[in-house]
Protein backbone atom coordinates (compact mmCIF):
# COMPACT_ATOMS: atom_id res chain seq x y z
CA UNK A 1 -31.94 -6.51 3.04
CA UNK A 2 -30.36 -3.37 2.52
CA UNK A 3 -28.91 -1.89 -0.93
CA UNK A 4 -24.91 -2.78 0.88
CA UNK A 5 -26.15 -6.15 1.89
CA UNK A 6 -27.28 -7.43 -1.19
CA UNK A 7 -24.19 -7.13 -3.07
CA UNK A 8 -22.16 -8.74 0.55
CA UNK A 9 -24.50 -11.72 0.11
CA UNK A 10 -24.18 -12.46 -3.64
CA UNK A 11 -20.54 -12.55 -2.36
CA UNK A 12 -20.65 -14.68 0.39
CA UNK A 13 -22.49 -17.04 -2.16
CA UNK A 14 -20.46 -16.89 -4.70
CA UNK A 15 -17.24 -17.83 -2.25
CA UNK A 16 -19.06 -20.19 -0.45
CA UNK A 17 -19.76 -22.41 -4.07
CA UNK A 18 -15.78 -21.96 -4.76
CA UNK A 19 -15.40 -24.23 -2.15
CA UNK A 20 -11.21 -24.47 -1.22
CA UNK A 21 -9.23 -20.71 -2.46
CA UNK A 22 -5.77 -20.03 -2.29
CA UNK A 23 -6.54 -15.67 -2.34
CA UNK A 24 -3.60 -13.43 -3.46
CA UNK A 25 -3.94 -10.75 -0.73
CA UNK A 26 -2.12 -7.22 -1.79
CA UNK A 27 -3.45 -5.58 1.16
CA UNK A 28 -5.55 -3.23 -1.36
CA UNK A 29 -9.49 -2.74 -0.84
CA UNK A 30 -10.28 -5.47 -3.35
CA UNK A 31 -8.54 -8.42 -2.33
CA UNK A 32 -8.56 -7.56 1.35
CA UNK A 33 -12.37 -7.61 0.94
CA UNK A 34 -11.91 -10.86 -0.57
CA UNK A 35 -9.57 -12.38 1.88
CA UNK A 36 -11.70 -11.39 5.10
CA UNK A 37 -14.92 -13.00 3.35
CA UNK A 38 -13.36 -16.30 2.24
CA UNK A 39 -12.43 -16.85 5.29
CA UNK A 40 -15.10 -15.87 7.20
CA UNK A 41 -17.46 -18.32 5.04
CA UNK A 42 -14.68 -20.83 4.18
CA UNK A 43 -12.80 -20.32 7.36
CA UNK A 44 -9.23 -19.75 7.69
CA UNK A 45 -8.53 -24.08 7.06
CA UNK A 46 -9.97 -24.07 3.67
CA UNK A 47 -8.74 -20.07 2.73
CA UNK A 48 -5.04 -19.87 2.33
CA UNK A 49 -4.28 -15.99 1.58
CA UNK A 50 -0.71 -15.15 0.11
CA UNK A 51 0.86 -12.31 -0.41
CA UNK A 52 3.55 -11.76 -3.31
CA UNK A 53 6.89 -10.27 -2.50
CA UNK A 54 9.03 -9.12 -4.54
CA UNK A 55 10.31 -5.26 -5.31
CA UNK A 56 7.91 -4.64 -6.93
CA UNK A 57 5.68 -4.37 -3.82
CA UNK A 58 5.79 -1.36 -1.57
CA UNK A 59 7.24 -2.38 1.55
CA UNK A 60 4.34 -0.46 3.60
CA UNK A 61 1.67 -3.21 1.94
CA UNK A 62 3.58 -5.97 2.94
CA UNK A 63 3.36 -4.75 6.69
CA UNK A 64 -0.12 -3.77 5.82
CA UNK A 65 -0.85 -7.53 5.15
CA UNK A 66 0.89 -8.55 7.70
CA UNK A 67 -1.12 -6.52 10.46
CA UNK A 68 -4.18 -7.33 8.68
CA UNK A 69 -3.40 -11.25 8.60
CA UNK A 70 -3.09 -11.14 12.47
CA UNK A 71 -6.12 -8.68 13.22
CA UNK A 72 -8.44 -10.60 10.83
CA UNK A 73 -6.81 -14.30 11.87
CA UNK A 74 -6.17 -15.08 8.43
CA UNK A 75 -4.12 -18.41 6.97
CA UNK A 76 -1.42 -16.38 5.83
CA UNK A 77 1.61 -16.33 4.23
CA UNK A 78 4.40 -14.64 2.25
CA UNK A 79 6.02 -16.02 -1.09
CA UNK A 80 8.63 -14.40 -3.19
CA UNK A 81 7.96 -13.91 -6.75
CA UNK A 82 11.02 -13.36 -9.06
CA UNK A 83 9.36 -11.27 -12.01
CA UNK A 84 12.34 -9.17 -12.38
CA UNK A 85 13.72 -12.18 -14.14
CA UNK A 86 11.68 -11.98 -16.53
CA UNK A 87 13.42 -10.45 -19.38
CA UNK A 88 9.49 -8.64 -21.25
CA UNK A 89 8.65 -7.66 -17.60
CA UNK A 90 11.90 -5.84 -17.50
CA UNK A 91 11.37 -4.41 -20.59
CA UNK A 92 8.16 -2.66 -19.84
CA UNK A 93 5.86 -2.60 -22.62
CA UNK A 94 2.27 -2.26 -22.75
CA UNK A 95 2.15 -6.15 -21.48
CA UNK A 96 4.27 -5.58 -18.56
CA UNK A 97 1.17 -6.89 -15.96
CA UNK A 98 0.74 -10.26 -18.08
CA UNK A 99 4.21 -10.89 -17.48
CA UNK A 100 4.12 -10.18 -13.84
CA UNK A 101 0.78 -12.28 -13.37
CA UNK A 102 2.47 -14.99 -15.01
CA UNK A 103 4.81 -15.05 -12.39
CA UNK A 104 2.38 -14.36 -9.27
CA UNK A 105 0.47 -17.85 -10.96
CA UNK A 106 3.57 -19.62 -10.98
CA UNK A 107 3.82 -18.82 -7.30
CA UNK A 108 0.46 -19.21 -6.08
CA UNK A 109 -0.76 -22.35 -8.45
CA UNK A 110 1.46 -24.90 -6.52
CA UNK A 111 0.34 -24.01 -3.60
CA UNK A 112 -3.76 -24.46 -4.71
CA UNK A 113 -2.39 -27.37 -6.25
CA UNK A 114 -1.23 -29.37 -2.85
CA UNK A 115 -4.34 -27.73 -0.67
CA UNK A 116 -6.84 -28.85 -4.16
CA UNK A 117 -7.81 -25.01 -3.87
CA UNK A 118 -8.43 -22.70 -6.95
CA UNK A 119 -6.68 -19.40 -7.26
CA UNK A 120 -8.65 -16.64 -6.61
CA UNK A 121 -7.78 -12.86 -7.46
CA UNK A 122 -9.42 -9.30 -6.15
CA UNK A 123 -10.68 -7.90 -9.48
CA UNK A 124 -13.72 -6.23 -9.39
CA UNK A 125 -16.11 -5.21 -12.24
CA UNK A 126 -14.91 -1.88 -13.25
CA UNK A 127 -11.53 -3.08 -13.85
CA UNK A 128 -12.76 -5.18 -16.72
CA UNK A 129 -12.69 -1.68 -18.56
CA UNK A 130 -9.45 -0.66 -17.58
CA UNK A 131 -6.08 -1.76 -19.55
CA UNK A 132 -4.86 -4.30 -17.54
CA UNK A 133 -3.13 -7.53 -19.25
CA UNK A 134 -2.31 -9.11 -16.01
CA UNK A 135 -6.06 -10.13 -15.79
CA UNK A 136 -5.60 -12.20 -19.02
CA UNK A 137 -2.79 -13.67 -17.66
CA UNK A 138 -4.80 -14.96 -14.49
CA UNK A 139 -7.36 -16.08 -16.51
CA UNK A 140 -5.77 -18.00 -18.48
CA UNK A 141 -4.90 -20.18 -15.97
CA UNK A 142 -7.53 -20.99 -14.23
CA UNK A 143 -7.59 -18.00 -11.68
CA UNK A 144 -11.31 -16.82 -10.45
CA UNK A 145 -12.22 -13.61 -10.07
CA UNK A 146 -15.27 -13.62 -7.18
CA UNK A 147 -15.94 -9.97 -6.77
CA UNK A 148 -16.56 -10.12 -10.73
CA UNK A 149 -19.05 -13.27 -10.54
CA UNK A 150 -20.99 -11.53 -7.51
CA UNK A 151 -21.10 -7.81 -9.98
CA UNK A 152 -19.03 -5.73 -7.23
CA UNK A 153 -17.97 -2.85 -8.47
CA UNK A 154 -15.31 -0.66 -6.70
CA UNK A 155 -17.90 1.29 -5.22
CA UNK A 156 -19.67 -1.44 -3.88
CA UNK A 157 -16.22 -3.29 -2.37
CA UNK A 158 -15.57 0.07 -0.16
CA UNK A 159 -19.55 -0.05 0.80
CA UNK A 160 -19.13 -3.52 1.52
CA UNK A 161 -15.71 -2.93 3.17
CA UNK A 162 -17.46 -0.23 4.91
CA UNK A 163 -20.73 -2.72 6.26
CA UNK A 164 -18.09 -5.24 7.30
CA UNK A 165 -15.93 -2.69 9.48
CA UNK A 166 -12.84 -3.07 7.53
CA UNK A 167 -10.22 -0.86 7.45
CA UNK A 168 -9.04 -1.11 4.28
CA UNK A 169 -12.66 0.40 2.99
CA UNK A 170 -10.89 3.48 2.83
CA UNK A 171 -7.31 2.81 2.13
CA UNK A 172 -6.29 4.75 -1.33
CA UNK A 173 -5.62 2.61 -4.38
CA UNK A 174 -1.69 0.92 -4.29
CA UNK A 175 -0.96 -0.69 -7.27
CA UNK A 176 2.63 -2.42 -7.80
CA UNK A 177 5.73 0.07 -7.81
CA UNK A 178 6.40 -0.81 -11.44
CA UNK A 179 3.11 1.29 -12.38
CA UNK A 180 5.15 4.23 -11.95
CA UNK A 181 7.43 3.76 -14.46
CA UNK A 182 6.31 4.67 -17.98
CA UNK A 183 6.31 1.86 -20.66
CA UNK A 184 9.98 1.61 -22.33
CA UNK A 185 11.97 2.59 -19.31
CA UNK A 186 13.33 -0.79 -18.12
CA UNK A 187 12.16 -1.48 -14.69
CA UNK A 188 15.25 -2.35 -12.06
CA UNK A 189 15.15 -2.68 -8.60
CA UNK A 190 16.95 0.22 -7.71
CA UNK A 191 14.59 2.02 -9.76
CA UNK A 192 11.53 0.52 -7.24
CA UNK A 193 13.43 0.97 -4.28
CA UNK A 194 13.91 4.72 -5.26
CA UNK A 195 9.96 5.28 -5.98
CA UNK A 196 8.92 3.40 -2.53
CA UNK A 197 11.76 5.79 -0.58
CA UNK A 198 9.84 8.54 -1.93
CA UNK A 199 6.71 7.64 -1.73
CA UNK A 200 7.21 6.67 1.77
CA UNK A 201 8.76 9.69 2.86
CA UNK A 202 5.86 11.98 1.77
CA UNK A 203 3.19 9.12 3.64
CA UNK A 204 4.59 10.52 6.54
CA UNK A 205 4.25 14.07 5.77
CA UNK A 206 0.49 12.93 5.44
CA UNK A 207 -0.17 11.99 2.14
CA UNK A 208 -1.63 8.97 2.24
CA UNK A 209 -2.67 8.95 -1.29
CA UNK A 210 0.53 9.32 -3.64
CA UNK A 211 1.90 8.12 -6.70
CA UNK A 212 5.93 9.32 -7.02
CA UNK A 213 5.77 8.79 -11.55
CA UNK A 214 9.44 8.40 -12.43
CA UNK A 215 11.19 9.96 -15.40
CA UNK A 216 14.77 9.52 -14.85
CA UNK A 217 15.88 12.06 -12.84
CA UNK A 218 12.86 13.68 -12.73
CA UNK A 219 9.71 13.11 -10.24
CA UNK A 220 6.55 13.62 -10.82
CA UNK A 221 3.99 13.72 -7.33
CA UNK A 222 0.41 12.70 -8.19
CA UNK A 223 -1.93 13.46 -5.13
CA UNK A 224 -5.67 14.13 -4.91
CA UNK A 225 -6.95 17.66 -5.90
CA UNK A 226 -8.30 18.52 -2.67
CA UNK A 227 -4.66 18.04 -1.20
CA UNK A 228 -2.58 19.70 -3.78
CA UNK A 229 -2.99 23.11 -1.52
CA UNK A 230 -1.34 21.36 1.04
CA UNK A 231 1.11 19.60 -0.69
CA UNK A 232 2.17 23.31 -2.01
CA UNK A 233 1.97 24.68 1.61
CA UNK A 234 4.43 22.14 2.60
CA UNK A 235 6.46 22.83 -0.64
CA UNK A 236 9.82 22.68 1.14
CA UNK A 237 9.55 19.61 3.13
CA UNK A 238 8.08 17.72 0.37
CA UNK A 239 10.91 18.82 -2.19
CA UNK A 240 13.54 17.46 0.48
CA UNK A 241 11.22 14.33 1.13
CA UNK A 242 11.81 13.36 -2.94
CA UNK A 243 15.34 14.55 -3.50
CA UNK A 244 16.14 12.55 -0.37
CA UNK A 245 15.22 9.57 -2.45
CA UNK A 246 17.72 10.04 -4.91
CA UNK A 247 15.79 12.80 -7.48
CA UNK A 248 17.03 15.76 -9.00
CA UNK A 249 14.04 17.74 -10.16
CA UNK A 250 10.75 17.41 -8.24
CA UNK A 251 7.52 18.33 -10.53
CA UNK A 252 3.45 18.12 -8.95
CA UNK A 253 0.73 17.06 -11.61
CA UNK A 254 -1.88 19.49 -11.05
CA UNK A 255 -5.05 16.94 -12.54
CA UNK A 256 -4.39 15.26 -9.32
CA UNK A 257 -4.38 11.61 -8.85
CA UNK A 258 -5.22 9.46 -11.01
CA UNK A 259 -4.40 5.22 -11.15
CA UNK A 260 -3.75 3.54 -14.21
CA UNK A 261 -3.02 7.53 -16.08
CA UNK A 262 0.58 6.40 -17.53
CA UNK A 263 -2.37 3.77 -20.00
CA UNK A 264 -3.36 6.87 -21.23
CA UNK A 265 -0.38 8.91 -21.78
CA UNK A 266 1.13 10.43 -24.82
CA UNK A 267 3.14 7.33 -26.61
CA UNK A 268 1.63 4.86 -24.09
């Protein structure tokens, strides 16, 4: 058995002991992963894979899912999640993702309830050391985290990803639109709306990989170091690209891309 295969067999064993899973399905390398090997060893009867819509999610990922869903023949389906009703997810503090868990539990639980699944989320190991609340959340009620119990790492999902021919072994990082939105600045719809028109706008100048961090009026691009030349070349396009999304001021971060970098930011 091969170094990749190992860590796709501990994970096929670890799903297959689960038994029933209701799988919250982003359309990100992690719980895609997840998704296509539940139901390959559960099949798609005893897998039910949902996504969570809301704002907060970039409309690209939900017809991400949705092409996956079909190509991969998962049990899928849609459910809208109402976190921006939630007056501390609003408020964007430091516990922002517990909140918004909270609410993607209270969506998913009744339907693991009626199937007598368990609730199963796409965390892998390294983001045990990353600063996210939203895991707690899960946790605490009774979510499982498989890619955790079988030791993947993020590395080893994309190798995995990679074995299994998936598509998504390469797909950059897309965590929810609220992410780019600093703690303290209240998070509002039209405030999501304005990062995903951005955002979208310079995917199809060819950045795949972007983050559009919002301050105000102000936007700052995050891409991968190795693209920043490009994303200089193509200065003009790329300034009309953001304005046309409502900004004033469009700014580049020159240490590149980086997930999860507003955790570590000055007052954060």
């Amino acid at each position: 058995m091969s170094v990749t295969a190992e860590p796709a067999e501990r994970l096929r064993e670890v799903v297959s002991d689960l038994g029933l899973l209701v799988v919250g399905f982003s359309g990100g390398a992690d719980s895609s992963l997840l998704a296509y090997v539940a139901t390959s060893v559960l099949g798609n009867r005893r897998t039910t894979c949902v996504t969570a819509v809301s704002p907060s999610l970039h409309p690209d990922e939900l017809t991400d899912c949705r092409e996956l869903a079909a190509a991969w023949g998962l049990s899928w389906r849609p459910v809208e999640t109402f976190e921006l009703e939630r007056v501390d997810y609003v408020r964007n503090g430091k516990d922002r993702c517990y909140h918004c868990k909270t609410e993607l539990m209270d969506a998913l639980e009744p339907i693991a309830e009626t199937a007598g699944a368990r609730v199963a989320l796409g965390v892998n190991l390294d983001d045990l050391d990353d600063h996210r609340p939203g895991q707690r959340a899960a946790a605490e009620r009774g979510a499982v985290f498989p890619l955790v119990s079988a030791g993947l790492t993020k590395k080893n999902v994309r190798e995995v990803s990679r074995l299994l021919g998936l598509r998504t072994a390469d797909k950059p990082a897309a965590a929810c639109l609220a992410s780019r939105i600093p703690y303290g600045t209240p998070v509002s719809v039209g405030v999501l709306h304005q990062v995903a028109q951005a955002e979208s706008a310079l995917r199809r100048l060819g950045f795949p990989a972007v983050r559009v961090r919002h301050y105000g009026t102000l936007a700052r691009i995050e891409v991968p170091i190795a693209h920043l030349g490009r994303l200089l070349v193509r200065r003009e396009e790329v300034v009309k690209a953001v304005r046309g999304a409502g900004y004033s001021y469009v700014t580049v971060d020159f240490e590149g891309l980086r997930s999860g970098n507003l955790n570590t930011a000055p007052g954060a």
